[in-house]
Every structure is written in structure tokens, then in C-alpha cells.
N, C-alpha and C. Protein backbone atom coordinates (compact mmCIF):
# COMPACT_ATOMS: atom_id res chain seq x y z
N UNK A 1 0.84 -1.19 0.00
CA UNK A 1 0.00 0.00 0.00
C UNK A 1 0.87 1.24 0.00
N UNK A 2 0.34 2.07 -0.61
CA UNK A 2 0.69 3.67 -0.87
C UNK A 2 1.35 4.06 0.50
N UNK A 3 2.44 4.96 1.08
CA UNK A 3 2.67 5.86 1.73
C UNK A 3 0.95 6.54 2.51
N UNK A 4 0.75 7.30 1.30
CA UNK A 4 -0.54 8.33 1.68
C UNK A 4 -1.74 7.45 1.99
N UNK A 5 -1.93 5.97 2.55
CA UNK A 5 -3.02 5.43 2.62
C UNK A 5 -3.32 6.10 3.38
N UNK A 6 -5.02 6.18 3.54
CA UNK A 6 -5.77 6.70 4.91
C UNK A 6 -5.51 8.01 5.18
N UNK A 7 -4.48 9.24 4.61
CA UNK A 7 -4.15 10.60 4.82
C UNK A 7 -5.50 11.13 4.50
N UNK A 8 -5.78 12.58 5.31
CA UNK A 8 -6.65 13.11 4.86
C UNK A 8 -6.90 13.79 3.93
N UNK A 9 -7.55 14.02 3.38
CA UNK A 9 -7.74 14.91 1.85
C UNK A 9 -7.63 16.10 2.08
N UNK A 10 -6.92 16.91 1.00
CA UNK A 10 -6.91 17.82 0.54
C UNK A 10 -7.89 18.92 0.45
N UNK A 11 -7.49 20.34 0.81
CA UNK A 11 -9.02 20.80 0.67
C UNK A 11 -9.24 20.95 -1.09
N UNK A 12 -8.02 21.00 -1.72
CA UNK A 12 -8.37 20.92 -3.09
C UNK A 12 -8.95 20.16 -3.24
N UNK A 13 -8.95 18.45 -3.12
CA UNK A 13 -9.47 17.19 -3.31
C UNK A 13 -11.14 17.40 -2.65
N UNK A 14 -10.92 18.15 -1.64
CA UNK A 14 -12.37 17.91 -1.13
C UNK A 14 -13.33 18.97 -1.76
N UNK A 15 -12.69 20.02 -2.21
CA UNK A 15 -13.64 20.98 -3.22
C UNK A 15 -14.11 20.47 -4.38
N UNK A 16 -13.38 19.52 -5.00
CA UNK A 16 -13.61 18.62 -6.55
C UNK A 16 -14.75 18.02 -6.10
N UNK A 17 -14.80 16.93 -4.99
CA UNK A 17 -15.74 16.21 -4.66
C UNK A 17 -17.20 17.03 -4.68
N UNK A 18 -16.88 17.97 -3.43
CA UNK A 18 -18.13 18.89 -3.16
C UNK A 18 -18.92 19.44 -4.51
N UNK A 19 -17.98 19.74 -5.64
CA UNK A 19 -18.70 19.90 -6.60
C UNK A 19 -19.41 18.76 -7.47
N UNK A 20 -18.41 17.90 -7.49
CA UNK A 20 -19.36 16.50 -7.76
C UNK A 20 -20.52 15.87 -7.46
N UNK A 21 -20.53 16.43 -5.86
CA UNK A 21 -21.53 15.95 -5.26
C UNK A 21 -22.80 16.98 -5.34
N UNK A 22 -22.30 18.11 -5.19
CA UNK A 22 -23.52 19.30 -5.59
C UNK A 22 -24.58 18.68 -7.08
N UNK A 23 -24.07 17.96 -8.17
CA UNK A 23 -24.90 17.74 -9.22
C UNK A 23 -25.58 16.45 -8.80
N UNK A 24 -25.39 15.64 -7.93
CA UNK A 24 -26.27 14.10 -7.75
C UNK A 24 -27.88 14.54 -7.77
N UNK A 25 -28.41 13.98 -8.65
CA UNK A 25 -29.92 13.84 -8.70
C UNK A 25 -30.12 13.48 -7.58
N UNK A 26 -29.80 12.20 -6.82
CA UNK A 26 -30.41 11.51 -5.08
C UNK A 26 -29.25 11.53 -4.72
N UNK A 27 -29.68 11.25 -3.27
CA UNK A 27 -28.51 10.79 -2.35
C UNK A 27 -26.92 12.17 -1.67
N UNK A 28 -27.60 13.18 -2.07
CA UNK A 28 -26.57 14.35 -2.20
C UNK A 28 -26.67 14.69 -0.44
N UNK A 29 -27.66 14.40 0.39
CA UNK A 29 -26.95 14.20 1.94
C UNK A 29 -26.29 13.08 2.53
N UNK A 30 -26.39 12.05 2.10
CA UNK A 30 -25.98 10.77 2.31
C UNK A 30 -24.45 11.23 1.81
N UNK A 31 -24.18 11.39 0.52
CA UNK A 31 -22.85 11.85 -0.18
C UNK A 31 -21.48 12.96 0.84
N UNK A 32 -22.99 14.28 0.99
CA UNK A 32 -22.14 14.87 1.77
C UNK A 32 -21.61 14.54 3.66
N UNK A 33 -22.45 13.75 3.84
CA UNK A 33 -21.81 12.94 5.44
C UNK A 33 -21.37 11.91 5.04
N UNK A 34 -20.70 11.51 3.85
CA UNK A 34 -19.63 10.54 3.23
C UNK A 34 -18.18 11.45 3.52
N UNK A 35 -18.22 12.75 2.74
CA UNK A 35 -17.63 13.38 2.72
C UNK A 35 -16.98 14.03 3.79
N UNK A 36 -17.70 14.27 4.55
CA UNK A 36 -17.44 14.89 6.25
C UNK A 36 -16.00 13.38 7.06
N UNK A 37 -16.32 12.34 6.55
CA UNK A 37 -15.29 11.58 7.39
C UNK A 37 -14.53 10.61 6.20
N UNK A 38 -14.38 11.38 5.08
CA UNK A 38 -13.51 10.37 3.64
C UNK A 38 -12.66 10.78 4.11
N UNK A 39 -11.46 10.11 3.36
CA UNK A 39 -9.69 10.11 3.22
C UNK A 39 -9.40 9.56 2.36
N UNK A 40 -8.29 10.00 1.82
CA UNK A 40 -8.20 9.27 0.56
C UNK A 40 -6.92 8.17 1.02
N UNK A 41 -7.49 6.64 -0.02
CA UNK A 41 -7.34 5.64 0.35
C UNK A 41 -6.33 5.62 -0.05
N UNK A 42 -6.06 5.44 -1.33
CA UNK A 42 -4.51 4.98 -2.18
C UNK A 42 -4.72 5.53 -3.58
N UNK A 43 -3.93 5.61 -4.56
CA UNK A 43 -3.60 5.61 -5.73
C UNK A 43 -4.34 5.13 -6.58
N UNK A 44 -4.91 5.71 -7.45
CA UNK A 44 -5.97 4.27 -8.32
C UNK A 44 -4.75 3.99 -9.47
N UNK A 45 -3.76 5.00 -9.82
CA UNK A 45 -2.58 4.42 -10.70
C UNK A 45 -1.38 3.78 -9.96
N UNK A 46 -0.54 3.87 -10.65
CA UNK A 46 1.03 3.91 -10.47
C UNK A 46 1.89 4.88 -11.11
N UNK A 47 2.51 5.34 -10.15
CA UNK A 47 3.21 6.74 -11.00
C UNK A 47 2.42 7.81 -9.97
N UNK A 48 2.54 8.98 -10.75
CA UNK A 48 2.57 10.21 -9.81
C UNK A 48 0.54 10.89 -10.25
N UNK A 49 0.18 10.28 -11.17
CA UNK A 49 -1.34 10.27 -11.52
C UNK A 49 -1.93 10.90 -10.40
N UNK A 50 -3.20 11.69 -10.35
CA UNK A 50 -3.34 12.43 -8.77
C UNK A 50 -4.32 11.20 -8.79
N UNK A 51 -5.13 10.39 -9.65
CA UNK A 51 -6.34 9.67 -9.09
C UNK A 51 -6.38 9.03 -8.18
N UNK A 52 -7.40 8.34 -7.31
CA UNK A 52 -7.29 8.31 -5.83
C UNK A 52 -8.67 7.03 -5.30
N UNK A 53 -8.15 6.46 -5.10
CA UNK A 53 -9.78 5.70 -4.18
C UNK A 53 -9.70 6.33 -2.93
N UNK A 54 -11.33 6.93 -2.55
CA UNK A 54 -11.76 6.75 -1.39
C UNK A 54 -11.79 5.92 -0.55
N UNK A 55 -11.84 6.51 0.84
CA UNK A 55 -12.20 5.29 2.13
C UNK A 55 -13.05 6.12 2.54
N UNK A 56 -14.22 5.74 3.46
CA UNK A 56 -15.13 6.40 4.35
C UNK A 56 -15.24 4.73 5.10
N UNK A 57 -15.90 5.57 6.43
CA UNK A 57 -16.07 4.28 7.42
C UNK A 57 -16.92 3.34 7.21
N UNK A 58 -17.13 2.52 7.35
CA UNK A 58 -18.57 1.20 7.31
C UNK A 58 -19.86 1.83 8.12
N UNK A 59 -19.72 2.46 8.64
CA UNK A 59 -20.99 3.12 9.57
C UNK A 59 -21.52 4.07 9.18
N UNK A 60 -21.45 4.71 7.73
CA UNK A 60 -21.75 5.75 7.35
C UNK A 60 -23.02 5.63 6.47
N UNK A 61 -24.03 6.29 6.53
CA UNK A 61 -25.50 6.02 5.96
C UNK A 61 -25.29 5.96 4.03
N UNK A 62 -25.74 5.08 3.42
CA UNK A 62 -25.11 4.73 2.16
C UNK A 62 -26.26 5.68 1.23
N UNK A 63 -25.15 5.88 -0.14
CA UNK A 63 -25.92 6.93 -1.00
C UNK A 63 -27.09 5.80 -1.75
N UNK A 64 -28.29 6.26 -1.55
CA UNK A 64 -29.40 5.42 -1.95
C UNK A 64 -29.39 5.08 -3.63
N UNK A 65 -29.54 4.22 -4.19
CA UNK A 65 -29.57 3.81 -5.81
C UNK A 65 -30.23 5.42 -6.52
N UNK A 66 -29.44 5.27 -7.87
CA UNK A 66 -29.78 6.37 -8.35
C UNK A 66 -28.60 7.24 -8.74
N UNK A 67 -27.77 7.51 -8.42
CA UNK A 67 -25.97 8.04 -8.23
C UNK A 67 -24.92 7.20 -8.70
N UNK A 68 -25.10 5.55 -9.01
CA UNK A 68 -24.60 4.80 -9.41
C UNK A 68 -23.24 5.17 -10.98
N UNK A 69 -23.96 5.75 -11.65
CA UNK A 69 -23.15 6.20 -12.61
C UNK A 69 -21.97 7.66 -12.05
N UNK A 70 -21.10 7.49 -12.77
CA UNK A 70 -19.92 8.60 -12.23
C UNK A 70 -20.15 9.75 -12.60
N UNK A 71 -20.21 10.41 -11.78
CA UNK A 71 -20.78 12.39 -11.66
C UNK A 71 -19.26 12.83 -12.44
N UNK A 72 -19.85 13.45 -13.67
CA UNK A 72 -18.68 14.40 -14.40
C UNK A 72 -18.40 15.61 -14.39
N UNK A 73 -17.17 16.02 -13.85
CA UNK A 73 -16.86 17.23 -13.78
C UNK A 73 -16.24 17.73 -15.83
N UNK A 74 -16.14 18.97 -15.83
CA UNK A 74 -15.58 19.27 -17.09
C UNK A 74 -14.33 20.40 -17.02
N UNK A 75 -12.92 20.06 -17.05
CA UNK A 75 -12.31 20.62 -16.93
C UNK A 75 -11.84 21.68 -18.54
N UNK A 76 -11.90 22.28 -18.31
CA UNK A 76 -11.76 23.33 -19.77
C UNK A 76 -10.11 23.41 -19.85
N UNK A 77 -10.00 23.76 -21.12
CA UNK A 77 -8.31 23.91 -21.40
C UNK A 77 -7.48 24.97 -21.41
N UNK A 78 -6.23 24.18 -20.91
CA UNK A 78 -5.28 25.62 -20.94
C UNK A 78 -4.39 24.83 -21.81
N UNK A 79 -3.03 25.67 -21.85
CA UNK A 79 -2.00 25.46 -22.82
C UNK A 79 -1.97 24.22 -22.81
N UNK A 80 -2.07 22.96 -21.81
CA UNK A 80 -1.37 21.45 -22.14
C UNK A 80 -2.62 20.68 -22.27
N UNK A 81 -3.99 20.75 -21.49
CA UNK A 81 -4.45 19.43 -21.21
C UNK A 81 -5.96 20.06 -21.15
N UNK A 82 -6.70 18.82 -21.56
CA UNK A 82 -8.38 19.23 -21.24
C UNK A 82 -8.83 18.24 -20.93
N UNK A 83 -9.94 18.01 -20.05
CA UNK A 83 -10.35 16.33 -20.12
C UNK A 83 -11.71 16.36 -18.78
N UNK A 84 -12.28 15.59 -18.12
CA UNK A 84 -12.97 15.22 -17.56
C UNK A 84 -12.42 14.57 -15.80
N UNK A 85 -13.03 15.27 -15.08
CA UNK A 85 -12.79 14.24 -13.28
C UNK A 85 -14.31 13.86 -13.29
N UNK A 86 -14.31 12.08 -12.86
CA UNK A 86 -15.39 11.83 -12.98
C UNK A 86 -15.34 10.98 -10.85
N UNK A 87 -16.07 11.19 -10.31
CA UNK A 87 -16.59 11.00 -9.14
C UNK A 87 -17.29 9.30 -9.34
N UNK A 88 -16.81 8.19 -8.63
CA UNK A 88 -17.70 7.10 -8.75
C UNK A 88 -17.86 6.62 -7.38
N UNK A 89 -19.21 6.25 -7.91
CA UNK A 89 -20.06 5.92 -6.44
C UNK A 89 -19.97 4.11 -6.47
N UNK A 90 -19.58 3.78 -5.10
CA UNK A 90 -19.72 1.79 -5.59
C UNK A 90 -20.59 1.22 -4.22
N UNK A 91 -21.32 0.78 -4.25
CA UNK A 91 -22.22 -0.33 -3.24
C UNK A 91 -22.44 1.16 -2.13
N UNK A 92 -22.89 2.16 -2.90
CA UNK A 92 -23.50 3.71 -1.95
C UNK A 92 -22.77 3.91 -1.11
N UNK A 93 -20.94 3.96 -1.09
CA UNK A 93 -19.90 4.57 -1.15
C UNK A 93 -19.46 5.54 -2.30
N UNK A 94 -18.72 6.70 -1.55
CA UNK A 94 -17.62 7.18 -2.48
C UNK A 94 -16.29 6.33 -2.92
N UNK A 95 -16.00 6.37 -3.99
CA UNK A 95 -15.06 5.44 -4.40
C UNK A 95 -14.29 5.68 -4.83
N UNK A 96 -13.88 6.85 -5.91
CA UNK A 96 -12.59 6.67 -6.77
C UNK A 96 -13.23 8.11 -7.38
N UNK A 97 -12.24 9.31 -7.38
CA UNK A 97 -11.57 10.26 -8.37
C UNK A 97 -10.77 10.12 -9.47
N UNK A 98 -11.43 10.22 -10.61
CA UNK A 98 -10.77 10.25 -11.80
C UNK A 98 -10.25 11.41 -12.26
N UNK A 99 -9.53 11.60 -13.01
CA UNK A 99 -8.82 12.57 -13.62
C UNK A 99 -8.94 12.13 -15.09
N UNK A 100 -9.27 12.28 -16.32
CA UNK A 100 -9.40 11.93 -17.92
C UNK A 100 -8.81 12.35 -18.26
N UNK A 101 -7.82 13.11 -18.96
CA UNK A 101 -6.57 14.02 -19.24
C UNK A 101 -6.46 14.00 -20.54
N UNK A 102 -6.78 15.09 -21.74
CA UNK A 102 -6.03 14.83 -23.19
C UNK A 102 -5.49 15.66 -23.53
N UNK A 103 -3.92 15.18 -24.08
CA UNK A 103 -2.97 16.38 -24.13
C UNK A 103 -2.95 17.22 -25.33
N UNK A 104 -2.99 18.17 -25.17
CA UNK A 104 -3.12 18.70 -26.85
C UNK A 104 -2.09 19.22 -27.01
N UNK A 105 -1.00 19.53 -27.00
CA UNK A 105 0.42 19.63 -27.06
C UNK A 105 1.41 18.39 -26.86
N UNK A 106 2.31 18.06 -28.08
CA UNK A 106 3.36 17.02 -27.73
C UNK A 106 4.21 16.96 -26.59
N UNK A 107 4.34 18.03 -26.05
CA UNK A 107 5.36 18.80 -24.94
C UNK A 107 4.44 18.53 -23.84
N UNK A 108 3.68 18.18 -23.83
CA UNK A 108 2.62 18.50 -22.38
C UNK A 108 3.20 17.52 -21.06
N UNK A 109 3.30 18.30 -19.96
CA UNK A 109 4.36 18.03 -19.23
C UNK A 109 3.31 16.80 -18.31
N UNK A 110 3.53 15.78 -17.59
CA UNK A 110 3.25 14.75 -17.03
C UNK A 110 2.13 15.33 -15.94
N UNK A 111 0.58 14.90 -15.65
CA UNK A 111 0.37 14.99 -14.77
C UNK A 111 0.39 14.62 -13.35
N UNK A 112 0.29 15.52 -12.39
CA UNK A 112 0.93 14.97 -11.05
C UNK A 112 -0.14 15.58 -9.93
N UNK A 113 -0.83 16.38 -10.75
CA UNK A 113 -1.94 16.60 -9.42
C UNK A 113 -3.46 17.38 -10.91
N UNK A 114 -4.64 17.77 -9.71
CA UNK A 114 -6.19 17.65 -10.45
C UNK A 114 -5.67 19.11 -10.73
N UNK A 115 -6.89 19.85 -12.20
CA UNK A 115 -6.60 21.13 -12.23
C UNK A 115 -7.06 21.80 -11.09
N UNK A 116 -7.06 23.49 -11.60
CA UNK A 116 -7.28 24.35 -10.81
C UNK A 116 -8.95 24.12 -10.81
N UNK A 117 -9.57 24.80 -9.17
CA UNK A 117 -10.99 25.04 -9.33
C UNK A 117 -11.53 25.68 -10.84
N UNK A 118 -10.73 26.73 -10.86
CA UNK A 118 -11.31 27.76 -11.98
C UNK A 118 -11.34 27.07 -13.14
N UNK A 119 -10.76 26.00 -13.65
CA UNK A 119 -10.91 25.00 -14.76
C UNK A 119 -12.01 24.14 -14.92
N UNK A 120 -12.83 24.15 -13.60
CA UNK A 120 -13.37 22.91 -13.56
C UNK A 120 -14.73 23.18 -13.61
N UNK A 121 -16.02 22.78 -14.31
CA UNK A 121 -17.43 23.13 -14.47
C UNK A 121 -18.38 21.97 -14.21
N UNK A 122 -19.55 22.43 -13.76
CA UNK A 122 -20.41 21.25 -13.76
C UNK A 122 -21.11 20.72 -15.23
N UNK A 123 -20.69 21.77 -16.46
CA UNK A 123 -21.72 21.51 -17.49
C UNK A 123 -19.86 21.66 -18.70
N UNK A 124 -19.73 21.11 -19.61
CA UNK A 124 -19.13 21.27 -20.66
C UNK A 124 -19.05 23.24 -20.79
N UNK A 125 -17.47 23.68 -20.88
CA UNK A 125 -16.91 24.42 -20.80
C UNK A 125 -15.85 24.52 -21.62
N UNK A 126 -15.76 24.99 -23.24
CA UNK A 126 -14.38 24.95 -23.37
C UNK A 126 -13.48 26.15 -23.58
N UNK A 127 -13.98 27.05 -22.46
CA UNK A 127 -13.04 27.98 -22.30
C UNK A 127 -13.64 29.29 -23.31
């Protein structure tokens, strides 16, 4: 296991979420007292990738059916990269932060952490 297992999140990390969670059709209080006691678990890659599985405790009231599919954020482009963070929900847990990344420059330097807030939209944005 990762170094950072079980560390607490980021308030960057936890603002991505919060916005993720702001668009859920159901389950968006259940989500946010997910959120109140998550940490992020481990790595969903290898390498320096920011993506991440969640942990939240077993005692925590589960997000009711309906949220099942992954809440998409839309990150708009700057000079290197544009792409999608998608939020997935598993057995009405938080589960896993994605990062989608497409480089539109050959030069585009390796990612190692999520964009800025100001990049990031609840609806398709391309700047």
C-alpha cells in the first residue's frame, strides 16, 4: 500500500468532490456525510497520476440507488491538457476520483496533481 493510505484529503481534493456531489440527482446528503469523514485511500494508478480511491467508514448512511453512474466534472483547457474528473459511487460509497486528461500539445508536461478550481465546471466548458 501507498505511503498516503488513509491521509486526509486535501481541501483541493475535497472541493472537486463537493462539486461533484452538488450535481447528484439523489442521495446528495448521504454523499455529503460521506464526505465529512472520507480520506483518501490509495492511488488508483502507479506513478505520480493524482487519481485516488476513497475510504469512508462502514458506519456511514449509504448513498441510496440512483448516483450509481460517475458524476462528471468538465475541466476546460489551458495550454497542455483538457479532459474530464469523474466522481464514482460503488455499493453507496464514495469510491474513486478520476482525472481523464487529453494532451493537446506534444510537450505536455506529465500529470501529477487535479486542475485548478477555476478549470473545472459542472456543465461542458471549453473555455
Amino acid at each position: 500500500m501507498s505511503g498516503s493510505f488513509g491521509r486526509e484529503l486535501t481541501d483541493h481534493e475535497r472541493a472537486i468532490l463537493q462539486m461533484a456531489i452538488d450535481t447528484m440527482p439523489v442521495g446528495r446528503e448521504q454523499a455529503h456525510a460521506q464526505l465529512t469523514v472520507a480520506k483518501h485511500g490509495r492511488p488508483a494508478h502507479a506513478g505520480t497520476h493524482p487519481c485516488f480511491f476513497i475510504t469512508v467508514p462502514n458506519a456511514v448512511d449509504l448513498i441510496p440507488p440512483g448516483s450509481e453512474h460517475p458524476l462528471t466534472l468538465y475541466v476546460a483547457p489551458d495550454e497542455h491538457t483538457v479532459g474530464t474528473i469523474e466522481l464514482f459511487i460503488e455499493d453507496g460509497r464514495l469510491d474513486s476520483l478520476d482525472w481523464s486528461e487529453v494532451s493537446l500539445t506534444d510537450n505536455a508536461p506529465e500529470v501529477t496533481e487535479f486542475p485548478s478550481l477555476a478549470r473545472i465546471f459542472t456543465e461542458m466548458n471549453l473555455g
